[in-house]
C-alpha atoms as a PDB file:
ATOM      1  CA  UNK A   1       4.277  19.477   9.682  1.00  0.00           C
ATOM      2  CA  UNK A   2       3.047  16.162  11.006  1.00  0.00           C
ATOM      3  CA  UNK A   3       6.018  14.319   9.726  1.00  0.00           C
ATOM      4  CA  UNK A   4       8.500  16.627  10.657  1.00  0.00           C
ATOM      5  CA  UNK A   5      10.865  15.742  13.201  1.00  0.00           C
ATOM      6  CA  UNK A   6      14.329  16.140  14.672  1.00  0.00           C
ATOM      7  CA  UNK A   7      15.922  18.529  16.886  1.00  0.00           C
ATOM      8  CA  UNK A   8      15.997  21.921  15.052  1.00  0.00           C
ATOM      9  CA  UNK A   9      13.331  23.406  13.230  1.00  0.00           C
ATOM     10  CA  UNK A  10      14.361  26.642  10.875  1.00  0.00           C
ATOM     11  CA  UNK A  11      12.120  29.070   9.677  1.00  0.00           C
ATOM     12  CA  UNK A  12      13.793  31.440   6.942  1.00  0.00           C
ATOM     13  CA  UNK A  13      11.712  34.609   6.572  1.00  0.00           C
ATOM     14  CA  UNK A  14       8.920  36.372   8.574  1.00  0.00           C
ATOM     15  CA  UNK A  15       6.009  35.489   7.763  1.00  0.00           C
ATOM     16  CA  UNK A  16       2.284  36.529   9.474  1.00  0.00           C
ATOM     17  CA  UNK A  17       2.130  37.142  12.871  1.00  0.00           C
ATOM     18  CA  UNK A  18       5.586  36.509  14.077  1.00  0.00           C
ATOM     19  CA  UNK A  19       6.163  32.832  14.797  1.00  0.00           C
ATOM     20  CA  UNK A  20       2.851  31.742  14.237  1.00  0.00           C
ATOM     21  CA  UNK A  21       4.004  28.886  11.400  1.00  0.00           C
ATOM     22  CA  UNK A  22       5.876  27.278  13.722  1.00  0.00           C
ATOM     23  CA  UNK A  23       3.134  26.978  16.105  1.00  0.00           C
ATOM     24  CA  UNK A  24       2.903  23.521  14.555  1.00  0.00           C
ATOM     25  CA  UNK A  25       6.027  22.434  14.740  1.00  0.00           C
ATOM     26  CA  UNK A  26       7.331  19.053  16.252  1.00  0.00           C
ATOM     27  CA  UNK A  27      10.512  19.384  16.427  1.00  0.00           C
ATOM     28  CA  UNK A  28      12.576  19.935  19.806  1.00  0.00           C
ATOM     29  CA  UNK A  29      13.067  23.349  18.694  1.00  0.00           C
ATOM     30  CA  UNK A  30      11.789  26.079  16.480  1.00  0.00           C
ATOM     31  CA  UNK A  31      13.798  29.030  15.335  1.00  0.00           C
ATOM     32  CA  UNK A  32      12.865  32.104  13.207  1.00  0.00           C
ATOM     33  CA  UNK A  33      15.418  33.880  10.961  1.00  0.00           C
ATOM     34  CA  UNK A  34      14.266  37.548   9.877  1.00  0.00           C
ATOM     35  CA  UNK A  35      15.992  40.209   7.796  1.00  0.00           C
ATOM     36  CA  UNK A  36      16.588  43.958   9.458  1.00  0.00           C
ATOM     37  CA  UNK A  37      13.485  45.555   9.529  1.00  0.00           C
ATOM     38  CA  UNK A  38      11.024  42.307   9.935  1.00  0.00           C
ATOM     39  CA  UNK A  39      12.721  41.211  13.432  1.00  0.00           C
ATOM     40  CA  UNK A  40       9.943  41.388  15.495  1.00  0.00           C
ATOM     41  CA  UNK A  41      10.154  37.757  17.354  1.00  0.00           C
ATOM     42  CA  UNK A  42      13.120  36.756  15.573  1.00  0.00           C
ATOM     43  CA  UNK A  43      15.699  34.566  17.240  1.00  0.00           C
ATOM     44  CA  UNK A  44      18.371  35.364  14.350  1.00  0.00           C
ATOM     45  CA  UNK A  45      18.892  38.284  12.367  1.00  0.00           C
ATOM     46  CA  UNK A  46      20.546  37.959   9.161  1.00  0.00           C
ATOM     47  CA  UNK A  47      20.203  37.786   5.331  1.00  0.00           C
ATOM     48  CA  UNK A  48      18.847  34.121   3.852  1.00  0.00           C
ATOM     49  CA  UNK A  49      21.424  33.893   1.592  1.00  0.00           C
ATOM     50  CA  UNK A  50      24.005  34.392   4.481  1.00  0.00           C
ATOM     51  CA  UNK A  51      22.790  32.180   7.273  1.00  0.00           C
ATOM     52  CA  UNK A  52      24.990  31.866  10.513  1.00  0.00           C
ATOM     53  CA  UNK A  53      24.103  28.574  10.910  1.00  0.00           C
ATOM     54  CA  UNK A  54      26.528  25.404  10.911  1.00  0.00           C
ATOM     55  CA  UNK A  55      26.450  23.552   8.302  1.00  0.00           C
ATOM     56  CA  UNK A  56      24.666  20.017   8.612  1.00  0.00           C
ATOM     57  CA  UNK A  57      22.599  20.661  11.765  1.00  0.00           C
ATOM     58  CA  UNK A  58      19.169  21.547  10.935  1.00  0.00           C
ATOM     59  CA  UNK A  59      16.778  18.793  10.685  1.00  0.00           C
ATOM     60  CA  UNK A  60      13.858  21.155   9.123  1.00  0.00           C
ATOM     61  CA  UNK A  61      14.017  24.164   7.038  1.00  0.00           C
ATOM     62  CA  UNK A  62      10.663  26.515   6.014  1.00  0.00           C
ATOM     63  CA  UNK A  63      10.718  29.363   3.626  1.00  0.00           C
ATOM     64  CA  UNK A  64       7.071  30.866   3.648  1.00  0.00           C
ATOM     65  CA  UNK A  65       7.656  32.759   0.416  1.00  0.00           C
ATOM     66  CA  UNK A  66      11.397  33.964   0.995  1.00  0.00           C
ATOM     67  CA  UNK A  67      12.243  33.030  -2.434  1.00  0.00           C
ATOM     68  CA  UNK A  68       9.697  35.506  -3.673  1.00  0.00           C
ATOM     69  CA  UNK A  69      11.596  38.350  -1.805  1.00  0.00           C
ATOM     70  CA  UNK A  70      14.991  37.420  -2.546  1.00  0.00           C
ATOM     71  CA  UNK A  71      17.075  39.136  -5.161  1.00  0.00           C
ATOM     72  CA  UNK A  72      18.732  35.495  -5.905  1.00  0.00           C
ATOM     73  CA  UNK A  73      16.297  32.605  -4.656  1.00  0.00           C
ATOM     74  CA  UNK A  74      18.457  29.857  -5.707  1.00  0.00           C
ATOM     75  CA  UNK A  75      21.831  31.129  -3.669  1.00  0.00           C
ATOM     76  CA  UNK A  76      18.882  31.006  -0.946  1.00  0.00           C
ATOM     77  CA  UNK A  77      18.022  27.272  -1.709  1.00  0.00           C
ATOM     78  CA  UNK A  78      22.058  26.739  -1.801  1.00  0.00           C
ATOM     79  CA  UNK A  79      22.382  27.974   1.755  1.00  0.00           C
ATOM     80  CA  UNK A  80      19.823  25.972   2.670  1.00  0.00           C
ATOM     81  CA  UNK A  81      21.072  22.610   1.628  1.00  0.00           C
ATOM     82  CA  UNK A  82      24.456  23.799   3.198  1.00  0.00           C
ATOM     83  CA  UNK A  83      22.647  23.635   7.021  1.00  0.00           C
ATOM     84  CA  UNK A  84      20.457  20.887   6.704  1.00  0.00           C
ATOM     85  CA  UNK A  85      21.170  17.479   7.606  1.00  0.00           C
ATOM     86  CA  UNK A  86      21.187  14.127   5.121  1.00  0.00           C
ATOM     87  CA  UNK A  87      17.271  13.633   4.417  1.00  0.00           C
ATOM     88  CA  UNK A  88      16.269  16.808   5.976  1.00  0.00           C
ATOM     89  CA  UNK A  89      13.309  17.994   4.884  1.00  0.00           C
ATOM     90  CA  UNK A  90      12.547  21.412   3.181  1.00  0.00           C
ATOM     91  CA  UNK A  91       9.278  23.117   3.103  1.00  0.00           C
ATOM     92  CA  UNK A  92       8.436  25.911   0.563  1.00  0.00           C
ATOM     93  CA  UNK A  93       5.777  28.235   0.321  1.00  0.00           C
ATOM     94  CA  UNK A  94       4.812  29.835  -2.711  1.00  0.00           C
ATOM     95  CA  UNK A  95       2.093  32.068  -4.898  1.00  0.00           C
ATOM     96  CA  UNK A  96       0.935  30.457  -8.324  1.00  0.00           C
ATOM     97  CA  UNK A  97       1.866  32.724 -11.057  1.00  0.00           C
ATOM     98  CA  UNK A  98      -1.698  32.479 -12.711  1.00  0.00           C
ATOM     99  CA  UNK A  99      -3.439  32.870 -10.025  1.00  0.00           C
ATOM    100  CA  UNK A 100      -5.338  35.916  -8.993  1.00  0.00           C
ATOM    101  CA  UNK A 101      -2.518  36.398  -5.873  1.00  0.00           C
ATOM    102  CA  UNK A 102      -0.108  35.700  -8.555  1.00  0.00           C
ATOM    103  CA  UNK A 103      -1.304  37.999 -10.794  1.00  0.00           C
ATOM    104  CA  UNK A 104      -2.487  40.974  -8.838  1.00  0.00           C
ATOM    105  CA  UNK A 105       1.588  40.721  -7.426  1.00  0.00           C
ATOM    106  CA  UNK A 106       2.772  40.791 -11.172  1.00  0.00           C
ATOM    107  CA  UNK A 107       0.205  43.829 -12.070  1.00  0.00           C
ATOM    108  CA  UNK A 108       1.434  46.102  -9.020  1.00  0.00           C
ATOM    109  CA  UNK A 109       4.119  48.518  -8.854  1.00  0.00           C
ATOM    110  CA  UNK A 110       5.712  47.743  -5.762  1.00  0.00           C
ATOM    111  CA  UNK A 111       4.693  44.466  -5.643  1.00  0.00           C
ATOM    112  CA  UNK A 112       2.093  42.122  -3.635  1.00  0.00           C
ATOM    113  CA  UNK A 113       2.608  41.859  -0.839  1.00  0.00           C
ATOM    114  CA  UNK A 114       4.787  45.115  -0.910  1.00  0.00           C
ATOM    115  CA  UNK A 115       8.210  44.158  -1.446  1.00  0.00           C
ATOM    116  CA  UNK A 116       7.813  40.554  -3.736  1.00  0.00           C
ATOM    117  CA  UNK A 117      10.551  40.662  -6.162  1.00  0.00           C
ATOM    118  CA  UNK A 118       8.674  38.047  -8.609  1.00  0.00           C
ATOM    119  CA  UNK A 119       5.843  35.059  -8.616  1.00  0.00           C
ATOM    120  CA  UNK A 120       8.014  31.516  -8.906  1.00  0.00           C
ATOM    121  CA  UNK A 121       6.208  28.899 -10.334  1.00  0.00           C
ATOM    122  CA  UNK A 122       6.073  25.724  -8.366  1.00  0.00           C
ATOM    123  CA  UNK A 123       7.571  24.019 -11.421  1.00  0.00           C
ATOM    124  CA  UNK A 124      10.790  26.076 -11.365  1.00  0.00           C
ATOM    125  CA  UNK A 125      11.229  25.825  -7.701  1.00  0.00           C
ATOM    126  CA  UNK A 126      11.072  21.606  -8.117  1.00  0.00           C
ATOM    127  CA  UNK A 127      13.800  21.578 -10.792  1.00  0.00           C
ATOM    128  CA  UNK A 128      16.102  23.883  -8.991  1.00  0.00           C
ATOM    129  CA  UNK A 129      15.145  21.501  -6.181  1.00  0.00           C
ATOM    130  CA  UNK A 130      16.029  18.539  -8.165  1.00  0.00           C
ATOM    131  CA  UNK A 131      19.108  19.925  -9.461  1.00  0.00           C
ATOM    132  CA  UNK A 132      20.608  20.354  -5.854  1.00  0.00           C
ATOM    133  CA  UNK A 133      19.853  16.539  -4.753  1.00  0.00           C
ATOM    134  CA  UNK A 134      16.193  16.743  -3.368  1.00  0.00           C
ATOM    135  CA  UNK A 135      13.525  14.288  -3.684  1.00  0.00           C
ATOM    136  CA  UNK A 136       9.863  15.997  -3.337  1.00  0.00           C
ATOM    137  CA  UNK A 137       7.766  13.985  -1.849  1.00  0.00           C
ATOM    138  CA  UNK A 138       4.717  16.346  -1.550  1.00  0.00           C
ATOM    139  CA  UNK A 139       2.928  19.406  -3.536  1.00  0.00           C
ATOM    140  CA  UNK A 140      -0.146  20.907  -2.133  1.00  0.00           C
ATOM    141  CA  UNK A 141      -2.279  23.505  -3.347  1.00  0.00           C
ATOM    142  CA  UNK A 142      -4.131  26.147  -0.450  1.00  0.00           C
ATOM    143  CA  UNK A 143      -5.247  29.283  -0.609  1.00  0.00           C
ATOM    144  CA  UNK A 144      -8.770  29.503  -1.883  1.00  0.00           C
ATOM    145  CA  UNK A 145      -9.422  33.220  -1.197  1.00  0.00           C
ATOM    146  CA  UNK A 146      -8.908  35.964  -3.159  1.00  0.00           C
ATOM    147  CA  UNK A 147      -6.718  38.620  -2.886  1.00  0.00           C
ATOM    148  CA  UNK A 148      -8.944  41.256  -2.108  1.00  0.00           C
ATOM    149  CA  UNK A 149     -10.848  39.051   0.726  1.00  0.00           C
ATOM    150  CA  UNK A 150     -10.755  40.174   4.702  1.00  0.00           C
ATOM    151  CA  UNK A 151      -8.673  37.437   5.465  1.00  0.00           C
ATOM    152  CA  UNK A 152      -8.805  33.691   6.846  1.00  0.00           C
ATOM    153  CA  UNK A 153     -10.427  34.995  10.061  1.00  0.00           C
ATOM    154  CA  UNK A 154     -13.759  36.054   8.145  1.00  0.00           C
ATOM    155  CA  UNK A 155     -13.928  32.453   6.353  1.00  0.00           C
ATOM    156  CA  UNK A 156     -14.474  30.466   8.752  1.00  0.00           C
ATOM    157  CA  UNK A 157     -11.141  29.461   9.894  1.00  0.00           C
ATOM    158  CA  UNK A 158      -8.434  27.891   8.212  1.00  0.00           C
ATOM    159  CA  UNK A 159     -11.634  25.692   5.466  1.00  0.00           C
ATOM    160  CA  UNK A 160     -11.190  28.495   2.907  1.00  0.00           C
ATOM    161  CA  UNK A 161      -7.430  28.263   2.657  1.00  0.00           C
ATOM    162  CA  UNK A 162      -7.030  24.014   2.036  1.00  0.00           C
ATOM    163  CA  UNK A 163     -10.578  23.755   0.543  1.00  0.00           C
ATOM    164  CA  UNK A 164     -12.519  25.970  -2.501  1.00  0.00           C
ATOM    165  CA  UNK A 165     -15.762  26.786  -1.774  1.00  0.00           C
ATOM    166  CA  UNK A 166     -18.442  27.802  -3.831  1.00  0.00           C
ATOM    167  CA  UNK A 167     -18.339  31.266  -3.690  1.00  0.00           C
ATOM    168  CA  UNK A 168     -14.657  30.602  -4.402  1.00  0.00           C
ATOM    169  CA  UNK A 169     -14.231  28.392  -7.612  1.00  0.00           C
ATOM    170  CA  UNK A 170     -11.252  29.324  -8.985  1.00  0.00           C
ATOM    171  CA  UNK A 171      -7.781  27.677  -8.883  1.00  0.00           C
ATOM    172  CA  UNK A 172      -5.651  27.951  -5.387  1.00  0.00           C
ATOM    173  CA  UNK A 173      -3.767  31.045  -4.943  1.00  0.00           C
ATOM    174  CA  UNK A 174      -0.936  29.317  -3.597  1.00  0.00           C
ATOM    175  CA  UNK A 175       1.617  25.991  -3.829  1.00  0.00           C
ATOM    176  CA  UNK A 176       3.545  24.288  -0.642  1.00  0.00           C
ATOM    177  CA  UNK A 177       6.839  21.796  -1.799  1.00  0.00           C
ATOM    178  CA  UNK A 178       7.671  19.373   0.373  1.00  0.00           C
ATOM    179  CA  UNK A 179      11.271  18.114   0.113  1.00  0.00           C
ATOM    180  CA  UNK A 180      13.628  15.570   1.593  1.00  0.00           C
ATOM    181  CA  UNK A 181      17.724  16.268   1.213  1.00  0.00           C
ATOM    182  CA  UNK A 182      18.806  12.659  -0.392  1.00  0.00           C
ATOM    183  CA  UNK A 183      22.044  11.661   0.132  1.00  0.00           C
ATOM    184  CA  UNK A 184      23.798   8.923  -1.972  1.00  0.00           C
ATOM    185  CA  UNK A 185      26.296   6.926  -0.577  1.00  0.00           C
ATOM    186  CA  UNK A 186      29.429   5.935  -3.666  1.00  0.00           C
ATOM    187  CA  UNK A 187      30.230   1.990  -3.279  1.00  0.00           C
ATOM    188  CA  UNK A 188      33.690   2.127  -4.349  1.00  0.00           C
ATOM    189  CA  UNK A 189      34.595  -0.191  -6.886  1.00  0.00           C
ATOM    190  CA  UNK A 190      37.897  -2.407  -6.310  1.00  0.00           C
ATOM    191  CA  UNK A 191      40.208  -2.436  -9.705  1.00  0.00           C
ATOM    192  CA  UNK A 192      40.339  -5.938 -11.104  1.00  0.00           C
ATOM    193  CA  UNK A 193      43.756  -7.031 -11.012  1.00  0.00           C
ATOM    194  CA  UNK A 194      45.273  -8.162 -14.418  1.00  0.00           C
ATOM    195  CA  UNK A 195      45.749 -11.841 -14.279  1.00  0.00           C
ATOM    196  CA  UNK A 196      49.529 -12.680 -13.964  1.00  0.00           C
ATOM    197  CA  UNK A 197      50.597 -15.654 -16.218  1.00  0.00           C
ATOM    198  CA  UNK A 198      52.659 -18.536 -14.445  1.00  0.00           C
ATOM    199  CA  UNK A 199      55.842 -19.913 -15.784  1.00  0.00           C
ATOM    200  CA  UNK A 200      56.980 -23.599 -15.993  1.00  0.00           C
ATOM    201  CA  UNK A 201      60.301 -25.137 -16.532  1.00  0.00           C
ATOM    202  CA  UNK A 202      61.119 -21.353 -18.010  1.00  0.00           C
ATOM    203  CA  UNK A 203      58.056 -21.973 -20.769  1.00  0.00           C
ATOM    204  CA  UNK A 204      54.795 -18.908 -20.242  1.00  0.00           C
ATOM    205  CA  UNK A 205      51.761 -21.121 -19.837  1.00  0.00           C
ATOM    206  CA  UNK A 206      49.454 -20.058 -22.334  1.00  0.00           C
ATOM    207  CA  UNK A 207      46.416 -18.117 -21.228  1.00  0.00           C
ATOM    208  CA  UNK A 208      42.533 -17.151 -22.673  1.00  0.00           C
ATOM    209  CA  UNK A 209      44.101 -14.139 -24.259  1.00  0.00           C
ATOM    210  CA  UNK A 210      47.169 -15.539 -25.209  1.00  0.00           C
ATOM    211  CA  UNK A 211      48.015 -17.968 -28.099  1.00  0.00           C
ATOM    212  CA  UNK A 212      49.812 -21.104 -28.495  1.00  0.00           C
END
């Protein structure tokens, strides 16, 4: 979130321990929108889809895997690009659906974590992305620990989870999409007027289109 400035900063979605992703945020201010149930340090409770938030006045939007849990992700991504200002940025979080995290949340029942409704790739998420107006400017890949692993705190630090190691070679278990909200200004375009012909002494002086 280096780059990320402005006044408001929204996260959409609980995610870890309560409002530790916004830790690192540089905006003026950070808020946290959770769903009934995950409100625990929440500022705003309410649905994703359904934000009561005005529209055009949030400079920063993250969804740390909302789209994952969401019976509709793209009515999400709609709502999204309601509240956020011209050139905005959006930041999304995501599993890789061949990944072992993507994989191990396809092959259990109630999904993994409990609750995912279904892996996006990173390549769907861009075009709906693109379809709505947004420019990405940056894909990263993290997550270099497997599923079954005791967590970032036993690998020392945050190394394992932008880095692979060698007791970790396989692909990243995880995609982050960073967007900007273009907006294109129209230049109207003034009608040419049809040129009028002139008369003299009562005679229509011949033009480039007309004969003699």
């Amino acid at each position: 979130m280096e780059d990320v400035f402005g006044w408001e900063l929204l996260q959409i979605g609980a995610w870890g321990s309560s409002r530790e992703l916004l830790a690192r945020g540089r905006t003026r201010r950070q808020s946290l929108v959770a769903t009934p149930g995950f409100s625990a340090g929440a500022d705003i409770i309410a649905r994703p889809a359904n934000l009561p938030v005005t529209s055009d006045s949030i400079d920063a939007a993250l969804l740390p895997h909302t789209l994952e849990f969401a019976p509709d992700p793209y009515a999400i991504l709609r709502e999204v690009d309601r509240v956020l200002v011209g050139e905005g940025q959006l930041l999304i979080l995501g599993f890789r659906p061949w990944s072992l995290w993507g994989l191990r949340a396809r092959a259990t029942r109630n999904g993994f974590p409990p609750g995912m409704r279904r892996v996006l790739s990173g390549n769907l998420v861009r075009e709906w992305l693109v379809l709505l107006g947004y420019e990405v400017v940056a894909t990263t890949r993290y997550l270099y620990l497997s599923p079954w692993s005791r967590g970032p705190s036993h690998a020392k630090g945050t190394g394992r989870l932008r880095h692979p190691g060698l007791t970790y070679p396989l692909p990243a278990g995880a995609f982050l999409l960073k967007a900007r909200k273009r907006v294109y200004t129209m230049t109207p375009i003034r009608p040419r007027l049809r040129e009028r012909p002139t008369v003299l002494g009562g005679l229509v002086k011949p033009t480039t289109r007309s004969g003699l």
